[in-house]
PDB file of N, CA and C in Angstrom:
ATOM      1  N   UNK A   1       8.182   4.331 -13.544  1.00  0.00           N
ATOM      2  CA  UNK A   1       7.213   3.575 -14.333  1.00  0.00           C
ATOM      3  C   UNK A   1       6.251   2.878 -13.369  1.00  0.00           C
ATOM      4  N   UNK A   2       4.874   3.163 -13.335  1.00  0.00           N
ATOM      5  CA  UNK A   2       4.105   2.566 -12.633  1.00  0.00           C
ATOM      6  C   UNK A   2       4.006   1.235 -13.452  1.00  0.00           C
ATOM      7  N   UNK A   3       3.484  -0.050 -12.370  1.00  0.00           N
ATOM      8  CA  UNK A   3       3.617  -1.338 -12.547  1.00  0.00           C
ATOM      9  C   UNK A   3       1.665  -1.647 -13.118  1.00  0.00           C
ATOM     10  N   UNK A   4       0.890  -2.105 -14.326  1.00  0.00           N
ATOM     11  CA  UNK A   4       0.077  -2.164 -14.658  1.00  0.00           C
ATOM     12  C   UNK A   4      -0.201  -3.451 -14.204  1.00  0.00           C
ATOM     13  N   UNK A   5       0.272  -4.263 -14.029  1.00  0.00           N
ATOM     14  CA  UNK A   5      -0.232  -5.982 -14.142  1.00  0.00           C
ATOM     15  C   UNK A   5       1.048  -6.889 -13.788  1.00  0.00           C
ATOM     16  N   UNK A   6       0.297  -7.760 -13.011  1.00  0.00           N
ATOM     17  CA  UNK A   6       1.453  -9.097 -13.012  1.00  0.00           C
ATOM     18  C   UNK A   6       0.474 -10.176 -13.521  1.00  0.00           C
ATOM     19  N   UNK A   7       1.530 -10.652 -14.171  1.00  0.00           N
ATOM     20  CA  UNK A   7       1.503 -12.094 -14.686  1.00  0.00           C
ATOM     21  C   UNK A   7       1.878 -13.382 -13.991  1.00  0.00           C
ATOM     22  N   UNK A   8       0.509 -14.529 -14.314  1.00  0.00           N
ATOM     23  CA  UNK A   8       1.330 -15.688 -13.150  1.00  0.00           C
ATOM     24  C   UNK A   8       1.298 -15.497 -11.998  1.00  0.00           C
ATOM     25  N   UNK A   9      -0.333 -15.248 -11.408  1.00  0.00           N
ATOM     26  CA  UNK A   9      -0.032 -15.394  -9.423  1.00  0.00           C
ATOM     27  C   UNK A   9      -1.658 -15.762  -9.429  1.00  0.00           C
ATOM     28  N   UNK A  10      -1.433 -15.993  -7.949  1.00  0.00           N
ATOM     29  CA  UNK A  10      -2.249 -16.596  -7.302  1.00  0.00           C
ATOM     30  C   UNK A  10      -3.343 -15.333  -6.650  1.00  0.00           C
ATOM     31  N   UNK A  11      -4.652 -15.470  -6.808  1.00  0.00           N
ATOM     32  CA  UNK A  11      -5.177 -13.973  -6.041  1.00  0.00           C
ATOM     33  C   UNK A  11      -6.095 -14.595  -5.159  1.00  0.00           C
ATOM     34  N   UNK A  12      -6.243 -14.190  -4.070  1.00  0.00           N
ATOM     35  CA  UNK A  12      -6.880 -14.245  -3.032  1.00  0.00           C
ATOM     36  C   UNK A  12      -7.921 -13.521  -3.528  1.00  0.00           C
ATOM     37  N   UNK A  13      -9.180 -14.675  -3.018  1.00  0.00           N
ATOM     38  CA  UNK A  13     -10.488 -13.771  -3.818  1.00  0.00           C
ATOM     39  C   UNK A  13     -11.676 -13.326  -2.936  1.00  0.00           C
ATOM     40  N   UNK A  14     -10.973 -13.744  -1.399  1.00  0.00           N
ATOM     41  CA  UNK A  14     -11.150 -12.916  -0.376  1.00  0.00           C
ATOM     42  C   UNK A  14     -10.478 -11.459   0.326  1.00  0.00           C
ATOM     43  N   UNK A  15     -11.546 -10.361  -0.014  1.00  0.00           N
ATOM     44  CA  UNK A  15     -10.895  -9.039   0.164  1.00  0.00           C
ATOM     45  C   UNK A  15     -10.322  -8.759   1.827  1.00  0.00           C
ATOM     46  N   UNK A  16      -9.083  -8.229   1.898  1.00  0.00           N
ATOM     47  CA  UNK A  16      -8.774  -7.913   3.102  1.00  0.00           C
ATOM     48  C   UNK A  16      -9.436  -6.013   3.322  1.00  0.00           C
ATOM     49  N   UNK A  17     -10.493  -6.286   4.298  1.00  0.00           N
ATOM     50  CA  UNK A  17     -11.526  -5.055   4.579  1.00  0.00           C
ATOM     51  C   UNK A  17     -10.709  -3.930   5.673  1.00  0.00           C
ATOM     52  N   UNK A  18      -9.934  -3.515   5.890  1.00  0.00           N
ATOM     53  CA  UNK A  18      -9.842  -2.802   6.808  1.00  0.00           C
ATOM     54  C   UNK A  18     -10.469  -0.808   6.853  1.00  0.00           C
ATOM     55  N   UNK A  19     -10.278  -0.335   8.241  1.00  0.00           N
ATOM     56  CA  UNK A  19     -10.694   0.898   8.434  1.00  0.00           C
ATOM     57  C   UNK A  19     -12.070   0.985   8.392  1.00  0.00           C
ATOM     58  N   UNK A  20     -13.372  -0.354   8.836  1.00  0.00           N
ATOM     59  CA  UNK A  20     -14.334   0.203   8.094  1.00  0.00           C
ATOM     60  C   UNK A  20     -14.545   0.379   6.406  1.00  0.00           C
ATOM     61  N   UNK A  21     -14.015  -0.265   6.118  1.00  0.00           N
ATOM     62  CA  UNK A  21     -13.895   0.143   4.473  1.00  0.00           C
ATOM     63  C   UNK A  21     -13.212   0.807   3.601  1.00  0.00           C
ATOM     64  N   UNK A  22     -12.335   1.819   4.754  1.00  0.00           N
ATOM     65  CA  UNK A  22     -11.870   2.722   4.079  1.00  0.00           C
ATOM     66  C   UNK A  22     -10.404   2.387   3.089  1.00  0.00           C
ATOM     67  N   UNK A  23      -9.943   1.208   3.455  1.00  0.00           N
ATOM     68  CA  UNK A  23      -8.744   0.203   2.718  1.00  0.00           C
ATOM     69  C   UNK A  23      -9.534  -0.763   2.323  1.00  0.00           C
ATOM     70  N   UNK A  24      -9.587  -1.858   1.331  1.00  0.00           N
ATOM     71  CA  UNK A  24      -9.630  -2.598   0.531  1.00  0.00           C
ATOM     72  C   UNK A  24      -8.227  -2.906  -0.064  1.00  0.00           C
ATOM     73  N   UNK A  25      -7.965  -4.513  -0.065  1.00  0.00           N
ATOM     74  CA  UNK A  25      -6.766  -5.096  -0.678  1.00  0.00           C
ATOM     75  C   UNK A  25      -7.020  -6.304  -1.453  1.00  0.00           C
ATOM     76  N   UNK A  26      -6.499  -7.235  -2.005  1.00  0.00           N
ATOM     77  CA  UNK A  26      -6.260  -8.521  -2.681  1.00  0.00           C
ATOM     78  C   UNK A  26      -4.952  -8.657  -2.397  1.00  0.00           C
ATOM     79  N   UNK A  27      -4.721  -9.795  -1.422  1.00  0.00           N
ATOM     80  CA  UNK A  27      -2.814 -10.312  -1.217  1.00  0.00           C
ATOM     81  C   UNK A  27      -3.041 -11.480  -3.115  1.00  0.00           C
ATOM     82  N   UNK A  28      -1.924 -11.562  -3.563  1.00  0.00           N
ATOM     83  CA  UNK A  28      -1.413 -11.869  -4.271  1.00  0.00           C
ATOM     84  C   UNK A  28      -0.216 -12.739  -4.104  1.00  0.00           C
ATOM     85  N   UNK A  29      -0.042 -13.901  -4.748  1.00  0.00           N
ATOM     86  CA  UNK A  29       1.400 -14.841  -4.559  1.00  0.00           C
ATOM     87  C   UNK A  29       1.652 -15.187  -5.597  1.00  0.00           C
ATOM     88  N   UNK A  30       3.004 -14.898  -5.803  1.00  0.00           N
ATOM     89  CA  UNK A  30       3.975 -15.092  -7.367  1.00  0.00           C
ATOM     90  C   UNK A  30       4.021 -16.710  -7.293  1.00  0.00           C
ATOM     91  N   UNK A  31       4.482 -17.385  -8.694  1.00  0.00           N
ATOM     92  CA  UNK A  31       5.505 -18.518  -8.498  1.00  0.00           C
ATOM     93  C   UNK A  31       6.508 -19.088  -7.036  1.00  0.00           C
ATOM     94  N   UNK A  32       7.286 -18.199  -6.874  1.00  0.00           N
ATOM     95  CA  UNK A  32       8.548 -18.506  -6.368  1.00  0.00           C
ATOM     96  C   UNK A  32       8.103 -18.051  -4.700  1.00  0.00           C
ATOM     97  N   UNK A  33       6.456 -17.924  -4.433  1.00  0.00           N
ATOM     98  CA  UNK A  33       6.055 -17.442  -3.128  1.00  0.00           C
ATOM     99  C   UNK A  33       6.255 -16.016  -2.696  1.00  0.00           C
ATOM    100  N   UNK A  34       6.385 -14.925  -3.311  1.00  0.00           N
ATOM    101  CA  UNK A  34       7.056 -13.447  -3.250  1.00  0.00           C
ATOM    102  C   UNK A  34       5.321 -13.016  -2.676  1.00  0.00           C
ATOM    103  N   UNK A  35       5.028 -12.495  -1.991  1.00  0.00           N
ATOM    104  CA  UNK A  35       3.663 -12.001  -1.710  1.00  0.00           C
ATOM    105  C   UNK A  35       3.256 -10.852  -2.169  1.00  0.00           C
ATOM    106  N   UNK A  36       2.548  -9.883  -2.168  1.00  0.00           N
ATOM    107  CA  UNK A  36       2.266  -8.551  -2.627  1.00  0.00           C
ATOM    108  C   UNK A  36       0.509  -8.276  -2.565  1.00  0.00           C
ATOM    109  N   UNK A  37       0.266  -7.381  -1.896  1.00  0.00           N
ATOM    110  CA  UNK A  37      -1.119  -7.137  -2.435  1.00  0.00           C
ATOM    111  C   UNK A  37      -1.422  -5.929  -2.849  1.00  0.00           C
ATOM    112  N   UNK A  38      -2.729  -6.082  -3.500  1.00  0.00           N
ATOM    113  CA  UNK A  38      -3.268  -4.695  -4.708  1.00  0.00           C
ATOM    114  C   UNK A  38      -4.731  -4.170  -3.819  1.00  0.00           C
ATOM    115  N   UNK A  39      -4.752  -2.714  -3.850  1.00  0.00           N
ATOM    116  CA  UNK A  39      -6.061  -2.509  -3.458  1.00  0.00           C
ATOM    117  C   UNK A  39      -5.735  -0.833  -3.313  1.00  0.00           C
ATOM    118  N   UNK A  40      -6.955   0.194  -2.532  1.00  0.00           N
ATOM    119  CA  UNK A  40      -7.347   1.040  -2.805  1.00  0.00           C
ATOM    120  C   UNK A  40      -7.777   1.181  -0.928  1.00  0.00           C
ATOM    121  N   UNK A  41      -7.078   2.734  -0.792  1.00  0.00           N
ATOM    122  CA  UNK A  41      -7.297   4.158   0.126  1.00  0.00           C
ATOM    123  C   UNK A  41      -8.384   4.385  -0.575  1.00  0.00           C
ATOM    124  N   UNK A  42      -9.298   4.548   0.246  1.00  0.00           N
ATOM    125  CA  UNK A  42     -10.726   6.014   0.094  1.00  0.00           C
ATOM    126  C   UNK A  42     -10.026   7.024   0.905  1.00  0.00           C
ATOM    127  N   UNK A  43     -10.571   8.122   0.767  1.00  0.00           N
ATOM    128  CA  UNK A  43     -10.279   9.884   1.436  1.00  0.00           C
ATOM    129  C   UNK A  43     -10.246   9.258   2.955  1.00  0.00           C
ATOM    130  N   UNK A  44      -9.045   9.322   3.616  1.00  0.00           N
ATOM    131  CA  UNK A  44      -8.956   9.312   4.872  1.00  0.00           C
ATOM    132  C   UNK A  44      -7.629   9.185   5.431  1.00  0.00           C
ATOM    133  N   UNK A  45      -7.683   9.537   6.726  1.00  0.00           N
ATOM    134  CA  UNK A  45      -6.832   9.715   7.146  1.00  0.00           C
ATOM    135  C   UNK A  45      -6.272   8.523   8.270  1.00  0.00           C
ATOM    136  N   UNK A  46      -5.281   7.611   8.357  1.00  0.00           N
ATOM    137  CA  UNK A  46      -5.246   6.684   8.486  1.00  0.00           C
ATOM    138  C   UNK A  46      -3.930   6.202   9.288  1.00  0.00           C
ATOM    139  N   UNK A  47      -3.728   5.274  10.299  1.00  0.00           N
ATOM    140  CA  UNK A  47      -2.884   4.596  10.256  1.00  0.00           C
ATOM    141  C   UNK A  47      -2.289   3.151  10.278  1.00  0.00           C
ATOM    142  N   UNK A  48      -0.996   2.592   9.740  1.00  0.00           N
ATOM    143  CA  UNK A  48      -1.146   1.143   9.309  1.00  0.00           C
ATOM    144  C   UNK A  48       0.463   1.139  10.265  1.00  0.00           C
ATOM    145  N   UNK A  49       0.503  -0.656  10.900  1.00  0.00           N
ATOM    146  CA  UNK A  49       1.069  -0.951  11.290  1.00  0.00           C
ATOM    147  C   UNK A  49       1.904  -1.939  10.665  1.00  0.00           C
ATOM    148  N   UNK A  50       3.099  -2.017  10.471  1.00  0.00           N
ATOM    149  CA  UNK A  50       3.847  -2.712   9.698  1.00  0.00           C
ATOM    150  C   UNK A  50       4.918  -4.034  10.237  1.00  0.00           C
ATOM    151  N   UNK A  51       4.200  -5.240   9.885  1.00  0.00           N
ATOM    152  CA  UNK A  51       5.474  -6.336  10.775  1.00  0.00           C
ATOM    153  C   UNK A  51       6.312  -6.455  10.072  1.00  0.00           C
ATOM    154  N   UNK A  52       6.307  -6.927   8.454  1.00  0.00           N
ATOM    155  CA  UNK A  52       7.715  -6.845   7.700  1.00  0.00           C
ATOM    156  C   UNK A  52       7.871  -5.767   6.796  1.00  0.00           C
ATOM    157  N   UNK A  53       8.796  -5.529   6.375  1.00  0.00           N
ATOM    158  CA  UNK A  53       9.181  -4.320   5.819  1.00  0.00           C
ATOM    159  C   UNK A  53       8.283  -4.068   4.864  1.00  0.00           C
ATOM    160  N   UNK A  54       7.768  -3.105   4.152  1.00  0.00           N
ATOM    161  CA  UNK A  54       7.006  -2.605   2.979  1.00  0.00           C
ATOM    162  C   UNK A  54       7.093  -1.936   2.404  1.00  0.00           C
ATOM    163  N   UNK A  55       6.700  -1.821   1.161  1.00  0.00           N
ATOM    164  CA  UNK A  55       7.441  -0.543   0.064  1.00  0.00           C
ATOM    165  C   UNK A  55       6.190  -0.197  -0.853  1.00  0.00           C
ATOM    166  N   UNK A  56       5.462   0.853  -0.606  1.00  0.00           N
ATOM    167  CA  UNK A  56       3.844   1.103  -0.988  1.00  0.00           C
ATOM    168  C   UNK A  56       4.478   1.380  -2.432  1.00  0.00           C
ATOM    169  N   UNK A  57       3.887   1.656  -3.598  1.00  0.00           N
ATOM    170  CA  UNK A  57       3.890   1.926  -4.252  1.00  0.00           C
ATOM    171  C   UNK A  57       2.628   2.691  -5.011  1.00  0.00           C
ATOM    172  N   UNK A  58       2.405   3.621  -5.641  1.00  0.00           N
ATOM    173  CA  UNK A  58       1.358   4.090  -6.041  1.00  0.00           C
ATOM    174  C   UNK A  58       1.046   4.081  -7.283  1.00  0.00           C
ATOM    175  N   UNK A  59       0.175   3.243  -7.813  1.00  0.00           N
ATOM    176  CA  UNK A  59      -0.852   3.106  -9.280  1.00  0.00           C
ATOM    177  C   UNK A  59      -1.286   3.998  -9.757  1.00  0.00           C
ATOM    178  N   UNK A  60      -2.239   5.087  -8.961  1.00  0.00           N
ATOM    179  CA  UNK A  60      -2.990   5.791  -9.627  1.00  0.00           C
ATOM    180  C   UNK A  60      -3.883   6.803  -8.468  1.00  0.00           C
ATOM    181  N   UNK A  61      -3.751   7.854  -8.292  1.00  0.00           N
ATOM    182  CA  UNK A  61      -4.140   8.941  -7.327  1.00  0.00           C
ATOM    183  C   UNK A  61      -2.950   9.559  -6.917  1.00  0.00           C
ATOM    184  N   UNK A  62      -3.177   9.596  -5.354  1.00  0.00           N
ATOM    185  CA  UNK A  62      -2.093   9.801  -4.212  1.00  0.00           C
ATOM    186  C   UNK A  62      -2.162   9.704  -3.174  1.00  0.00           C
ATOM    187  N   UNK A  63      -1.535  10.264  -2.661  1.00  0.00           N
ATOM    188  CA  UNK A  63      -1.442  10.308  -0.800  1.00  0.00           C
ATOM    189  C   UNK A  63      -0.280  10.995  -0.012  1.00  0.00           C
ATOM    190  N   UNK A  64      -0.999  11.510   1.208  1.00  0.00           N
ATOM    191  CA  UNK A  64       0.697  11.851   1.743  1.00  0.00           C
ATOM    192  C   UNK A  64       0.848  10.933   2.810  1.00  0.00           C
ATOM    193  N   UNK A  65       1.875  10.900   3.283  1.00  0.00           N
ATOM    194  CA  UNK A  65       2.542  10.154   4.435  1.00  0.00           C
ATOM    195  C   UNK A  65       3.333  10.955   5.251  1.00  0.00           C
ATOM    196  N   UNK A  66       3.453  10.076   6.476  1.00  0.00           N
ATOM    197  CA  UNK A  66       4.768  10.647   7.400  1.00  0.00           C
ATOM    198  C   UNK A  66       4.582   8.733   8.094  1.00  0.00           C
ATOM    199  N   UNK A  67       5.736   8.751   7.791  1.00  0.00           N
ATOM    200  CA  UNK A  67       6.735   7.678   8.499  1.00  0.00           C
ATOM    201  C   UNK A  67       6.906   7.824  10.030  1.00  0.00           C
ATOM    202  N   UNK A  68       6.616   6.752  10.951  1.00  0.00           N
ATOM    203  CA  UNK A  68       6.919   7.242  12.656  1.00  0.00           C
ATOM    204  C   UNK A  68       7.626   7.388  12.745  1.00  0.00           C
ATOM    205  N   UNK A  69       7.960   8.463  13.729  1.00  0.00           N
ATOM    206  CA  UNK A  69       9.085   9.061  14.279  1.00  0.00           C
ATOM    207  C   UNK A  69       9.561  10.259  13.747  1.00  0.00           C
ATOM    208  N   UNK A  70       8.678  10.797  12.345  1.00  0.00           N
ATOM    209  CA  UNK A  70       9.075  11.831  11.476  1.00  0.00           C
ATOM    210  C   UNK A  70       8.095  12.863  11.376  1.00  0.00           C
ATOM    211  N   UNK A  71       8.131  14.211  11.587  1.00  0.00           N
ATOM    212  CA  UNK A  71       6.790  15.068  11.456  1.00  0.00           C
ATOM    213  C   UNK A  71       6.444  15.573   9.892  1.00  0.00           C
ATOM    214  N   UNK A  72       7.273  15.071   9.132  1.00  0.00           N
ATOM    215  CA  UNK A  72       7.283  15.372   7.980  1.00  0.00           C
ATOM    216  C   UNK A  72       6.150  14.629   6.851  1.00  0.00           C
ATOM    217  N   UNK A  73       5.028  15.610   6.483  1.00  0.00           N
ATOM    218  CA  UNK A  73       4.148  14.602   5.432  1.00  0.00           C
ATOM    219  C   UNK A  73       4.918  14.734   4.224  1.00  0.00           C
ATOM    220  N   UNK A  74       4.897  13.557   3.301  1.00  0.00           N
ATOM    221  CA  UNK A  74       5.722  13.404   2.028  1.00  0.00           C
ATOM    222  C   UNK A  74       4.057  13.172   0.778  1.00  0.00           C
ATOM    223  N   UNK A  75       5.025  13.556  -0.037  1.00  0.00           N
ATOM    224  CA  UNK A  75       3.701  13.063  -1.189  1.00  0.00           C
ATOM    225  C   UNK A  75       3.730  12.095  -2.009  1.00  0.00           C
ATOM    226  N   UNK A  76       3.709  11.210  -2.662  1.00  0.00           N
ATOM    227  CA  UNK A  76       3.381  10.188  -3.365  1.00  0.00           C
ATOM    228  C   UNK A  76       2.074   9.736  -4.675  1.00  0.00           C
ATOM    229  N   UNK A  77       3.051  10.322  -5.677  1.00  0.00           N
ATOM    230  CA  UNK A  77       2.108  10.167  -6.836  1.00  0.00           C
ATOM    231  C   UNK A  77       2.192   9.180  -7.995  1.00  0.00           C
ATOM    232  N   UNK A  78       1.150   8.680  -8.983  1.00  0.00           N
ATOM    233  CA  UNK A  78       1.762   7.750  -9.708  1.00  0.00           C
ATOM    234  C   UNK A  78       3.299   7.254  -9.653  1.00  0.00           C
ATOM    235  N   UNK A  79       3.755   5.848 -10.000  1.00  0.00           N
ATOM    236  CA  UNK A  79       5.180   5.567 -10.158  1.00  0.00           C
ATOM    237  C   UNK A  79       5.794   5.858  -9.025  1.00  0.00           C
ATOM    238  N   UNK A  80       5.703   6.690  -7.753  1.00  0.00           N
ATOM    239  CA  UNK A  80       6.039   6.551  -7.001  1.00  0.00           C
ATOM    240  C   UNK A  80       6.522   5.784  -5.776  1.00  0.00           C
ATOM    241  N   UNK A  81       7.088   5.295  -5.183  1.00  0.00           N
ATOM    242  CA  UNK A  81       7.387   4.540  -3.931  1.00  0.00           C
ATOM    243  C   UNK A  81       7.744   5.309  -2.781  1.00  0.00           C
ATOM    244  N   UNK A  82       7.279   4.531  -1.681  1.00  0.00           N
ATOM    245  CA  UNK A  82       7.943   4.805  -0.451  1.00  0.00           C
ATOM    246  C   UNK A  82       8.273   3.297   0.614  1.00  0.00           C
ATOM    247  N   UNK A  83       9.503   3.666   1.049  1.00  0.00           N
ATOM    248  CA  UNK A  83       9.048   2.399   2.226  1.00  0.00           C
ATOM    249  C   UNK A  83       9.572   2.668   3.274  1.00  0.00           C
ATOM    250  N   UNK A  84       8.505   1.876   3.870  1.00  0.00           N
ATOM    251  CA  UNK A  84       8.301   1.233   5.674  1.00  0.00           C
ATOM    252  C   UNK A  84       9.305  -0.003   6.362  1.00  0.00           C
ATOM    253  N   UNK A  85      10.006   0.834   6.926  1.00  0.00           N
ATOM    254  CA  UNK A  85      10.973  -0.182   8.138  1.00  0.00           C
ATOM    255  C   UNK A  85       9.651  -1.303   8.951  1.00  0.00           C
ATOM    256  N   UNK A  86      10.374  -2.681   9.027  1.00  0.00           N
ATOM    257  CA  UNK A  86       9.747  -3.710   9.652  1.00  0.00           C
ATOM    258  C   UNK A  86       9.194  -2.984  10.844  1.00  0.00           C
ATOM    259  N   UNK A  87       8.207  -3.694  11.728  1.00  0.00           N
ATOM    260  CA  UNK A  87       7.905  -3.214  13.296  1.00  0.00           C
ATOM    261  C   UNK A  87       7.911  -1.996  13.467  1.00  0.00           C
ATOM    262  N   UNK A  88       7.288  -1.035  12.332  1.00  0.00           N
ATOM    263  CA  UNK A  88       6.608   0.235  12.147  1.00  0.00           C
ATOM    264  C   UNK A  88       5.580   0.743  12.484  1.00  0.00           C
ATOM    265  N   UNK A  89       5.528   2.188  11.877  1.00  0.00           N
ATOM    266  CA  UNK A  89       3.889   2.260  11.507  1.00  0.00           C
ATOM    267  C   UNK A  89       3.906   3.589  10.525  1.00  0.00           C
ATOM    268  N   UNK A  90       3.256   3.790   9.975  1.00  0.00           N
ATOM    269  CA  UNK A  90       2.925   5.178   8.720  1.00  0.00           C
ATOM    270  C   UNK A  90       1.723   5.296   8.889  1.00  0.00           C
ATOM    271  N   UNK A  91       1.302   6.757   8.477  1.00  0.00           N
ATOM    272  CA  UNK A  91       0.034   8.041   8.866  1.00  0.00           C
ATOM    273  C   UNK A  91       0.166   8.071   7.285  1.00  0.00           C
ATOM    274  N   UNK A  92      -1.322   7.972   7.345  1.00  0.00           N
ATOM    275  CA  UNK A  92      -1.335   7.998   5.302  1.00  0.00           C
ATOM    276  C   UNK A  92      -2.725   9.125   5.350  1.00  0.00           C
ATOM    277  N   UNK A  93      -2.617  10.318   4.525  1.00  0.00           N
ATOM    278  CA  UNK A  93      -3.629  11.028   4.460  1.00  0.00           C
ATOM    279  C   UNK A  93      -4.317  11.036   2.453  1.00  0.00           C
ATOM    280  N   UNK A  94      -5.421  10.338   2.694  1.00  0.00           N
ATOM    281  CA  UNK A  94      -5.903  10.181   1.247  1.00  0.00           C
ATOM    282  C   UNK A  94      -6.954  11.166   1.049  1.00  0.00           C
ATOM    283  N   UNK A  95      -7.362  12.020  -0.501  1.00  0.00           N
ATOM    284  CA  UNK A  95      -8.030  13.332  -0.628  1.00  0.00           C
ATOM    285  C   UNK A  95      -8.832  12.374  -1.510  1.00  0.00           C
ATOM    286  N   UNK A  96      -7.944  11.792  -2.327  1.00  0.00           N
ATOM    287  CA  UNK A  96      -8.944  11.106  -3.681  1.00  0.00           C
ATOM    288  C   UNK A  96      -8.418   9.465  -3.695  1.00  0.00           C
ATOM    289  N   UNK A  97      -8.884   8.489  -4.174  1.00  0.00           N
ATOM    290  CA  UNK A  97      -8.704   7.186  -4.215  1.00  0.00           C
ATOM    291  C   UNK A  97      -7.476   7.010  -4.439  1.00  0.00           C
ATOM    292  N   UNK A  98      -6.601   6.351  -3.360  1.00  0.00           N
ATOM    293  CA  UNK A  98      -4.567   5.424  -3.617  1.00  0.00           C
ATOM    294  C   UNK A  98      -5.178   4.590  -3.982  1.00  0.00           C
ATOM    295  N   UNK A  99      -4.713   3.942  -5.211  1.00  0.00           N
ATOM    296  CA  UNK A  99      -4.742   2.482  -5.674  1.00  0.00           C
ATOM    297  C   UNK A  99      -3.262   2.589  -5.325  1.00  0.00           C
ATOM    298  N   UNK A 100      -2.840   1.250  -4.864  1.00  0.00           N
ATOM    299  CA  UNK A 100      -1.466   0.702  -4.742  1.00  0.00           C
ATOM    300  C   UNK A 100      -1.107  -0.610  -4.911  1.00  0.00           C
ATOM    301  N   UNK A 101       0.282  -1.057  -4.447  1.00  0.00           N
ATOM    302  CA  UNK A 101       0.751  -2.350  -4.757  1.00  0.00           C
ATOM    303  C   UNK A 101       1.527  -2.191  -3.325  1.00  0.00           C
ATOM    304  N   UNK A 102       1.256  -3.527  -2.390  1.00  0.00           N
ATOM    305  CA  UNK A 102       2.364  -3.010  -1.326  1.00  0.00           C
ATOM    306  C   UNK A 102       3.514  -4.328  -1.723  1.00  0.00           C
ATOM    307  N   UNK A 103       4.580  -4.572  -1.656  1.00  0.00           N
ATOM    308  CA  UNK A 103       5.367  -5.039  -2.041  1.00  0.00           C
ATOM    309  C   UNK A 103       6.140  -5.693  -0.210  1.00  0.00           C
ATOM    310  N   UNK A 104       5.996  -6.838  -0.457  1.00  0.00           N
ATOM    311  CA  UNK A 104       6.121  -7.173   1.131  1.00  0.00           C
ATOM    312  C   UNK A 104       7.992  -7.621   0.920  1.00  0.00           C
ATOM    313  N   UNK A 105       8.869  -7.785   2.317  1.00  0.00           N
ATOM    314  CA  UNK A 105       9.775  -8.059   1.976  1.00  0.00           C
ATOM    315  C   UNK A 105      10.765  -7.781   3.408  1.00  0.00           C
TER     316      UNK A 105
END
């Protein structure tokens, strides 16, 4: 089940710009301080470095991935998840717009 909306948070209404543009985010904070942000892959091919653990989730498009250390690209479509070990990094290849949710933790 892809996740449509949260209720009850705080949005940062300063966009986090990375790649040149090619990422766009909004961090987000629950009640109880839980963080998360929402935003959108353009077509590219990419990589992100990870300090605490993360668990992408996908809204609406796709993407593939390969996780470091793995030669393997995976796919990821609506409702989908994947996650990223702390002090990482993941290769994300986008064709058409990832909207996601990254879920920090």
């Amino acid at each position: 089940m892809t996740t449509q909306k949260f209720d009850n948070v705080s949005v940062a209404t300063q966009a986090n710009v990375y790649f040149d543009g090619k990422c766009v985010s909004h961090g987000i904070t629950f009640a109880d301080g839980t963080k998360k942000s929402v935003g959108v892959v353009l077509p590219a091919t990419l990589t992100f470095n990870t300090g605490a653990p993360e668990i992408m989730e996908c809204v609406a498009g796709s993407c593939e991935y390969k996780l470091a250390g793995s030669d393997a690209w995976l796919k990821s479509t609506p409702g989908e998840k994947f996650s990223v070990p702390a002090n990482s990094s993941f290769d994300i290849r986008v064709a058409e717009a990832y909207h996601y949710i990254c879920h920090f933790g």
